[in-house]
C-alpha atoms as a PDB file:
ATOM      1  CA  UNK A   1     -14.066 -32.345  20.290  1.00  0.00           C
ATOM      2  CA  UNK A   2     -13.196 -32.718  16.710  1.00  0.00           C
ATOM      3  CA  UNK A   3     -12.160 -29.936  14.409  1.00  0.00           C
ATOM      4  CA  UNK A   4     -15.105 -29.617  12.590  1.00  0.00           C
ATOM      5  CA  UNK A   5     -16.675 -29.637  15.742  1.00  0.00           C
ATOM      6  CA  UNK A   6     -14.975 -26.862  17.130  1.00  0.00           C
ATOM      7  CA  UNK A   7     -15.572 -24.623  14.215  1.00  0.00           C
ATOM      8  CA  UNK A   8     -19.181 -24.893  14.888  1.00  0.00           C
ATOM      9  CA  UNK A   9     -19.276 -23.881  18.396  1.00  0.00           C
ATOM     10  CA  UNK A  10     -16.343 -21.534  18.101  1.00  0.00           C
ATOM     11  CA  UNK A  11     -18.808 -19.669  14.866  1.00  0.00           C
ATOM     12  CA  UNK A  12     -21.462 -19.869  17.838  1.00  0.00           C
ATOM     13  CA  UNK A  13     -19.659 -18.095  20.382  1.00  0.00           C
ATOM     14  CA  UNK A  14     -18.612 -15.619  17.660  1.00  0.00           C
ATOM     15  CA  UNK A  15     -22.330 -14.497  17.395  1.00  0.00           C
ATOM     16  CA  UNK A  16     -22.679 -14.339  21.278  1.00  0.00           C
ATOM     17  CA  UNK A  17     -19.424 -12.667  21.833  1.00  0.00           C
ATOM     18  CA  UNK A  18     -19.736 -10.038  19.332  1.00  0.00           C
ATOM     19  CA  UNK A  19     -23.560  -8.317  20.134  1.00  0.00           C
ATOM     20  CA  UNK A  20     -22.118  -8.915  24.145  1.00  0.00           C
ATOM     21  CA  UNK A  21     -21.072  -6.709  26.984  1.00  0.00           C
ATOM     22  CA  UNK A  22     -17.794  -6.589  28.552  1.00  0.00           C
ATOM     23  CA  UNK A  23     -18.589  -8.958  31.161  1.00  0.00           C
ATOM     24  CA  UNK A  24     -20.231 -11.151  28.840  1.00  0.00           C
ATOM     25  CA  UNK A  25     -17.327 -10.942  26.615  1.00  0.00           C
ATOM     26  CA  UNK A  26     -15.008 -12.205  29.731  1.00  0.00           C
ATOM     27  CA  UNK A  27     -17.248 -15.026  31.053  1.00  0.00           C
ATOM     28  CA  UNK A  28     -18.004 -16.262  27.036  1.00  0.00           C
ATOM     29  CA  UNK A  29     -14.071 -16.197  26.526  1.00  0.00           C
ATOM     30  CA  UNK A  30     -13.752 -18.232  29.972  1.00  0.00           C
ATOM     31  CA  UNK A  31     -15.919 -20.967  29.040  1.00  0.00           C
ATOM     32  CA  UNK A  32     -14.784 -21.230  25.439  1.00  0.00           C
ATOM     33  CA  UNK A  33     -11.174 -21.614  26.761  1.00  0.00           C
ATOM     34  CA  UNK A  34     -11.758 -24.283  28.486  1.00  0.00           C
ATOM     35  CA  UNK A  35     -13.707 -26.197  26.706  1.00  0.00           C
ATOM     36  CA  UNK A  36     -11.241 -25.764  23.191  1.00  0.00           C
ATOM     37  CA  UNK A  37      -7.907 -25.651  24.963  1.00  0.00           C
ATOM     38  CA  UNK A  38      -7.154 -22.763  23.369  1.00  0.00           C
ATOM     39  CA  UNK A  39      -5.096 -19.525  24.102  1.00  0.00           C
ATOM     40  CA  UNK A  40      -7.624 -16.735  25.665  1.00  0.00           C
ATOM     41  CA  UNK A  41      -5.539 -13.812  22.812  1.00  0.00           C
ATOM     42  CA  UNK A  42      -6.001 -16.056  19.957  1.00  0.00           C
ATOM     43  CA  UNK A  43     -10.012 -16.221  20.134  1.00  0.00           C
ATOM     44  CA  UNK A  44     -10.126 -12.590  20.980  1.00  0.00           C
ATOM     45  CA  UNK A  45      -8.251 -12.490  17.673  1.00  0.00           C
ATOM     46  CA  UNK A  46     -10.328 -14.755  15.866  1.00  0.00           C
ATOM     47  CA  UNK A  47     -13.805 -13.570  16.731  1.00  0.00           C
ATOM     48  CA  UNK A  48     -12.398  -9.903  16.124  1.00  0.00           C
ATOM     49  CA  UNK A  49     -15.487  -7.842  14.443  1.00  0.00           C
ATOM     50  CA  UNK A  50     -14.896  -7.030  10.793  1.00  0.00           C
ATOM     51  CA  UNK A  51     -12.810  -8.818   8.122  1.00  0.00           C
ATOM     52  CA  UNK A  52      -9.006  -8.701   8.499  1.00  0.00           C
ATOM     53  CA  UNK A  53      -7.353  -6.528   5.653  1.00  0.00           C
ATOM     54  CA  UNK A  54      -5.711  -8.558   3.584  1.00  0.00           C
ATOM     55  CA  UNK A  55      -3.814  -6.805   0.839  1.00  0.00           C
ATOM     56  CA  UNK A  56      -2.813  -9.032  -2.550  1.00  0.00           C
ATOM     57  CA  UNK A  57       0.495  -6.808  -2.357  1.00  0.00           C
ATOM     58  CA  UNK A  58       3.637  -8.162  -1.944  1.00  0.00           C
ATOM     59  CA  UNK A  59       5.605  -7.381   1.052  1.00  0.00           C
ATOM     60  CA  UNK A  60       9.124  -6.507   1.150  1.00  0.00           C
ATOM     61  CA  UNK A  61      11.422  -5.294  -1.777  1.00  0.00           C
ATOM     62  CA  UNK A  62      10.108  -4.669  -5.037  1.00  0.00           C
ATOM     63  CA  UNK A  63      11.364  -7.375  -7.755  1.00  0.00           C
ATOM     64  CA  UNK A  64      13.618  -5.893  -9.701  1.00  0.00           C
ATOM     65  CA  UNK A  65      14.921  -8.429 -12.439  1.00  0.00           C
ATOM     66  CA  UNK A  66      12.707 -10.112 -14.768  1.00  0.00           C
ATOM     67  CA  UNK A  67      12.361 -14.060 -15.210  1.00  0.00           C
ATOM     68  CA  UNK A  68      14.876 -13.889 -18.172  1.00  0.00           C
ATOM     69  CA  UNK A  69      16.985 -11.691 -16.641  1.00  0.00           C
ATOM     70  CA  UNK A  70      17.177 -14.178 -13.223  1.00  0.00           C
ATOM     71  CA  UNK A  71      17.020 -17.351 -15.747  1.00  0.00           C
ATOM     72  CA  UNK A  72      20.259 -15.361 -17.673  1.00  0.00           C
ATOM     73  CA  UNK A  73      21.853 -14.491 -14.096  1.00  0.00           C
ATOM     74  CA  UNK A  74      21.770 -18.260 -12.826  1.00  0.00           C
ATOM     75  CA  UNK A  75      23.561 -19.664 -16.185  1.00  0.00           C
ATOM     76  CA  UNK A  76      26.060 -17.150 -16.002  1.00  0.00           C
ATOM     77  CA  UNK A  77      26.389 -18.337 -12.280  1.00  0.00           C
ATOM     78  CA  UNK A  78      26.081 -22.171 -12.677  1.00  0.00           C
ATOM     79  CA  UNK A  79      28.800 -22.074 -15.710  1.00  0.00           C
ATOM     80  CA  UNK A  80      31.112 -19.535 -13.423  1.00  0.00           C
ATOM     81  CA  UNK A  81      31.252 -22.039 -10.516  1.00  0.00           C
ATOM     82  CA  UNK A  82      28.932 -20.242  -8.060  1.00  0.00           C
ATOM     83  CA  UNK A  83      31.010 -17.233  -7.055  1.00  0.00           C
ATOM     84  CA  UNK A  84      29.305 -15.357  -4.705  1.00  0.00           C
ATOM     85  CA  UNK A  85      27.759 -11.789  -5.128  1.00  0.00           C
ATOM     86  CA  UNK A  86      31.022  -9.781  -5.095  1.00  0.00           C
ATOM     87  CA  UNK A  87      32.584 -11.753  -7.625  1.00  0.00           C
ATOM     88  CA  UNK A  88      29.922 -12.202  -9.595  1.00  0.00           C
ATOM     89  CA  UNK A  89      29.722  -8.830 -10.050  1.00  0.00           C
ATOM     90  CA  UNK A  90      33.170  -8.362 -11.497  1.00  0.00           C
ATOM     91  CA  UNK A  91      33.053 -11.314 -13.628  1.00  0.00           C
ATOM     92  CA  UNK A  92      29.635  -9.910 -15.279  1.00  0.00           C
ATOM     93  CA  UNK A  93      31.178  -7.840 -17.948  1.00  0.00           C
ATOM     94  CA  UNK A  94      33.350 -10.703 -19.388  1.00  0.00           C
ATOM     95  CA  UNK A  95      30.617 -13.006 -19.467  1.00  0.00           C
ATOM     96  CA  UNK A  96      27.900 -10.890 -21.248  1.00  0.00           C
ATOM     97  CA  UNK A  97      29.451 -11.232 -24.272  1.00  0.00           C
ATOM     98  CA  UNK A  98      29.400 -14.812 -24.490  1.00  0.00           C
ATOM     99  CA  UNK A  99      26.294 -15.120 -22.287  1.00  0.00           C
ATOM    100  CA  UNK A 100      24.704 -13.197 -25.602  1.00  0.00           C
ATOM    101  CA  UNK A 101      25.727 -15.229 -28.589  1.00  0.00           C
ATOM    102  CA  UNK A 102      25.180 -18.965 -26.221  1.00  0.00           C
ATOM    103  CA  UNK A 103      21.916 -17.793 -24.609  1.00  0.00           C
ATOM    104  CA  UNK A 104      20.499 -15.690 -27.262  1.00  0.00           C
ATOM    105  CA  UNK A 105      20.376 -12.864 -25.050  1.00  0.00           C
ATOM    106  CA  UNK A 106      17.548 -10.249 -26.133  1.00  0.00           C
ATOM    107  CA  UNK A 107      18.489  -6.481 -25.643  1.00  0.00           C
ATOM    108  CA  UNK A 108      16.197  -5.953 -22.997  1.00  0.00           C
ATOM    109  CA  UNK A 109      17.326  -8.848 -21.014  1.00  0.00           C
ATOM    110  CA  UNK A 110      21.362  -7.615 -21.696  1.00  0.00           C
ATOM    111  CA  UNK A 111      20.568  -4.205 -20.498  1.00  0.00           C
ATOM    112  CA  UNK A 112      19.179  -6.241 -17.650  1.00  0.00           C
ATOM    113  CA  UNK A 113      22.124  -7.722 -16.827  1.00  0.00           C
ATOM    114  CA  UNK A 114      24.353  -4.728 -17.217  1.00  0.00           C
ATOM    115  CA  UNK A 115      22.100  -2.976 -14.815  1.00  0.00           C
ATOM    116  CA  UNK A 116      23.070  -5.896 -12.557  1.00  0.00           C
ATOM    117  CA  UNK A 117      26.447  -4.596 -12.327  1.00  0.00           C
ATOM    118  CA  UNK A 118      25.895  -1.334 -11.394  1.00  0.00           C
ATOM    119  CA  UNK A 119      23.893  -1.979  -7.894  1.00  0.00           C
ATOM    120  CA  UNK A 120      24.956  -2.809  -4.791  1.00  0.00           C
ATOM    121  CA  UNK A 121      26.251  -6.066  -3.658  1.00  0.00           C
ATOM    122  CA  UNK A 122      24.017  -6.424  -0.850  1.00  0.00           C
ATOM    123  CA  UNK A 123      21.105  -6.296  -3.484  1.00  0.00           C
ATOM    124  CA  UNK A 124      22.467  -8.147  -5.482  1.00  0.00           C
ATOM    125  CA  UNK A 125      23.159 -11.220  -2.926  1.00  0.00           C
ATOM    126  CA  UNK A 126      19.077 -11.072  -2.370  1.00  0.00           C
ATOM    127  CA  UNK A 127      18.777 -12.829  -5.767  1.00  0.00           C
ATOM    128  CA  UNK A 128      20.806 -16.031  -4.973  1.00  0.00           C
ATOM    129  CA  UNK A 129      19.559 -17.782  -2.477  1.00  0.00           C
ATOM    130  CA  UNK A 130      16.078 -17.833  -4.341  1.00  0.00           C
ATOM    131  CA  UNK A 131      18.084 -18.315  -8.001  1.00  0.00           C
ATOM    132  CA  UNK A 132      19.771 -21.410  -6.428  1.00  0.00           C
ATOM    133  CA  UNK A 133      16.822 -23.365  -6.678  1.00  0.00           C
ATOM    134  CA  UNK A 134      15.528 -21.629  -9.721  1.00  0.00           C
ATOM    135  CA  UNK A 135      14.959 -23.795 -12.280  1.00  0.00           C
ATOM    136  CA  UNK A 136      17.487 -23.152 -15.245  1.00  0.00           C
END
């Protein structure tokens, strides 16, 4: 049975299985296992009544830098050798200053980066291994 195939009668049995009983529900799940050779919890899944929720919010942490601020960070980090969070930290407050006049550093994306050296390491080691591969 090809994919498209499958869709189609799997669509099917989602019509039968939804307006059935429990037994009905057991025996239609039986027969559709075996003839899709697939897992008995994933079509209960699939053919679940109602539309899953699906939020367009962004899970985990809240960003907190801007792309100017991140494209700022990763020059400062490329042209310090890649130090790692800790040091990166401490080396912030000398670079600024020369960060500003070679990158043209607005105000908004300094005060950025001097917010940077207030906050935690661990936070601030969330940035790099997604600013590694950041474009510069």
């Amino acid at each position: 049975m090809g994919p498209q195939a499958q869709r189609e009668y799997l669509g099917r049995m989602r019509e039968r299985y939804v307006i059935a009983n429990r037994k009905e529900k057991g025996r239609l799940l039986d027969e559709a296992v075996a003839v899709t050779v697939r897992h008995r919890k994933g079509l209960i899944r699939a053919w679940r009544v109602g539309p899953r929720p699906q939020s367009g919010r962004r899970t985990g942490r809240p960003t907190r830098y801007g792309p100017a601020v991140v494209r700022a960070l990763v020059a400062i980090w490329t042209a310090a050798g890649y130090p790692w969070s800790v040091r990166l930290r401490a080396l912030l407050p000398t670079w600024v200053p020369r960060a500003r006049r070679r990158l043209a550093l607005t105000p908004a994306t300094e005060t950025g980066l001097s917010e940077n050296e207030r906050y935690a390491d661990s936070e601030m080691a969330l940035i790099f291994p997604i600013v590694s591969f950041a474009p510069i």
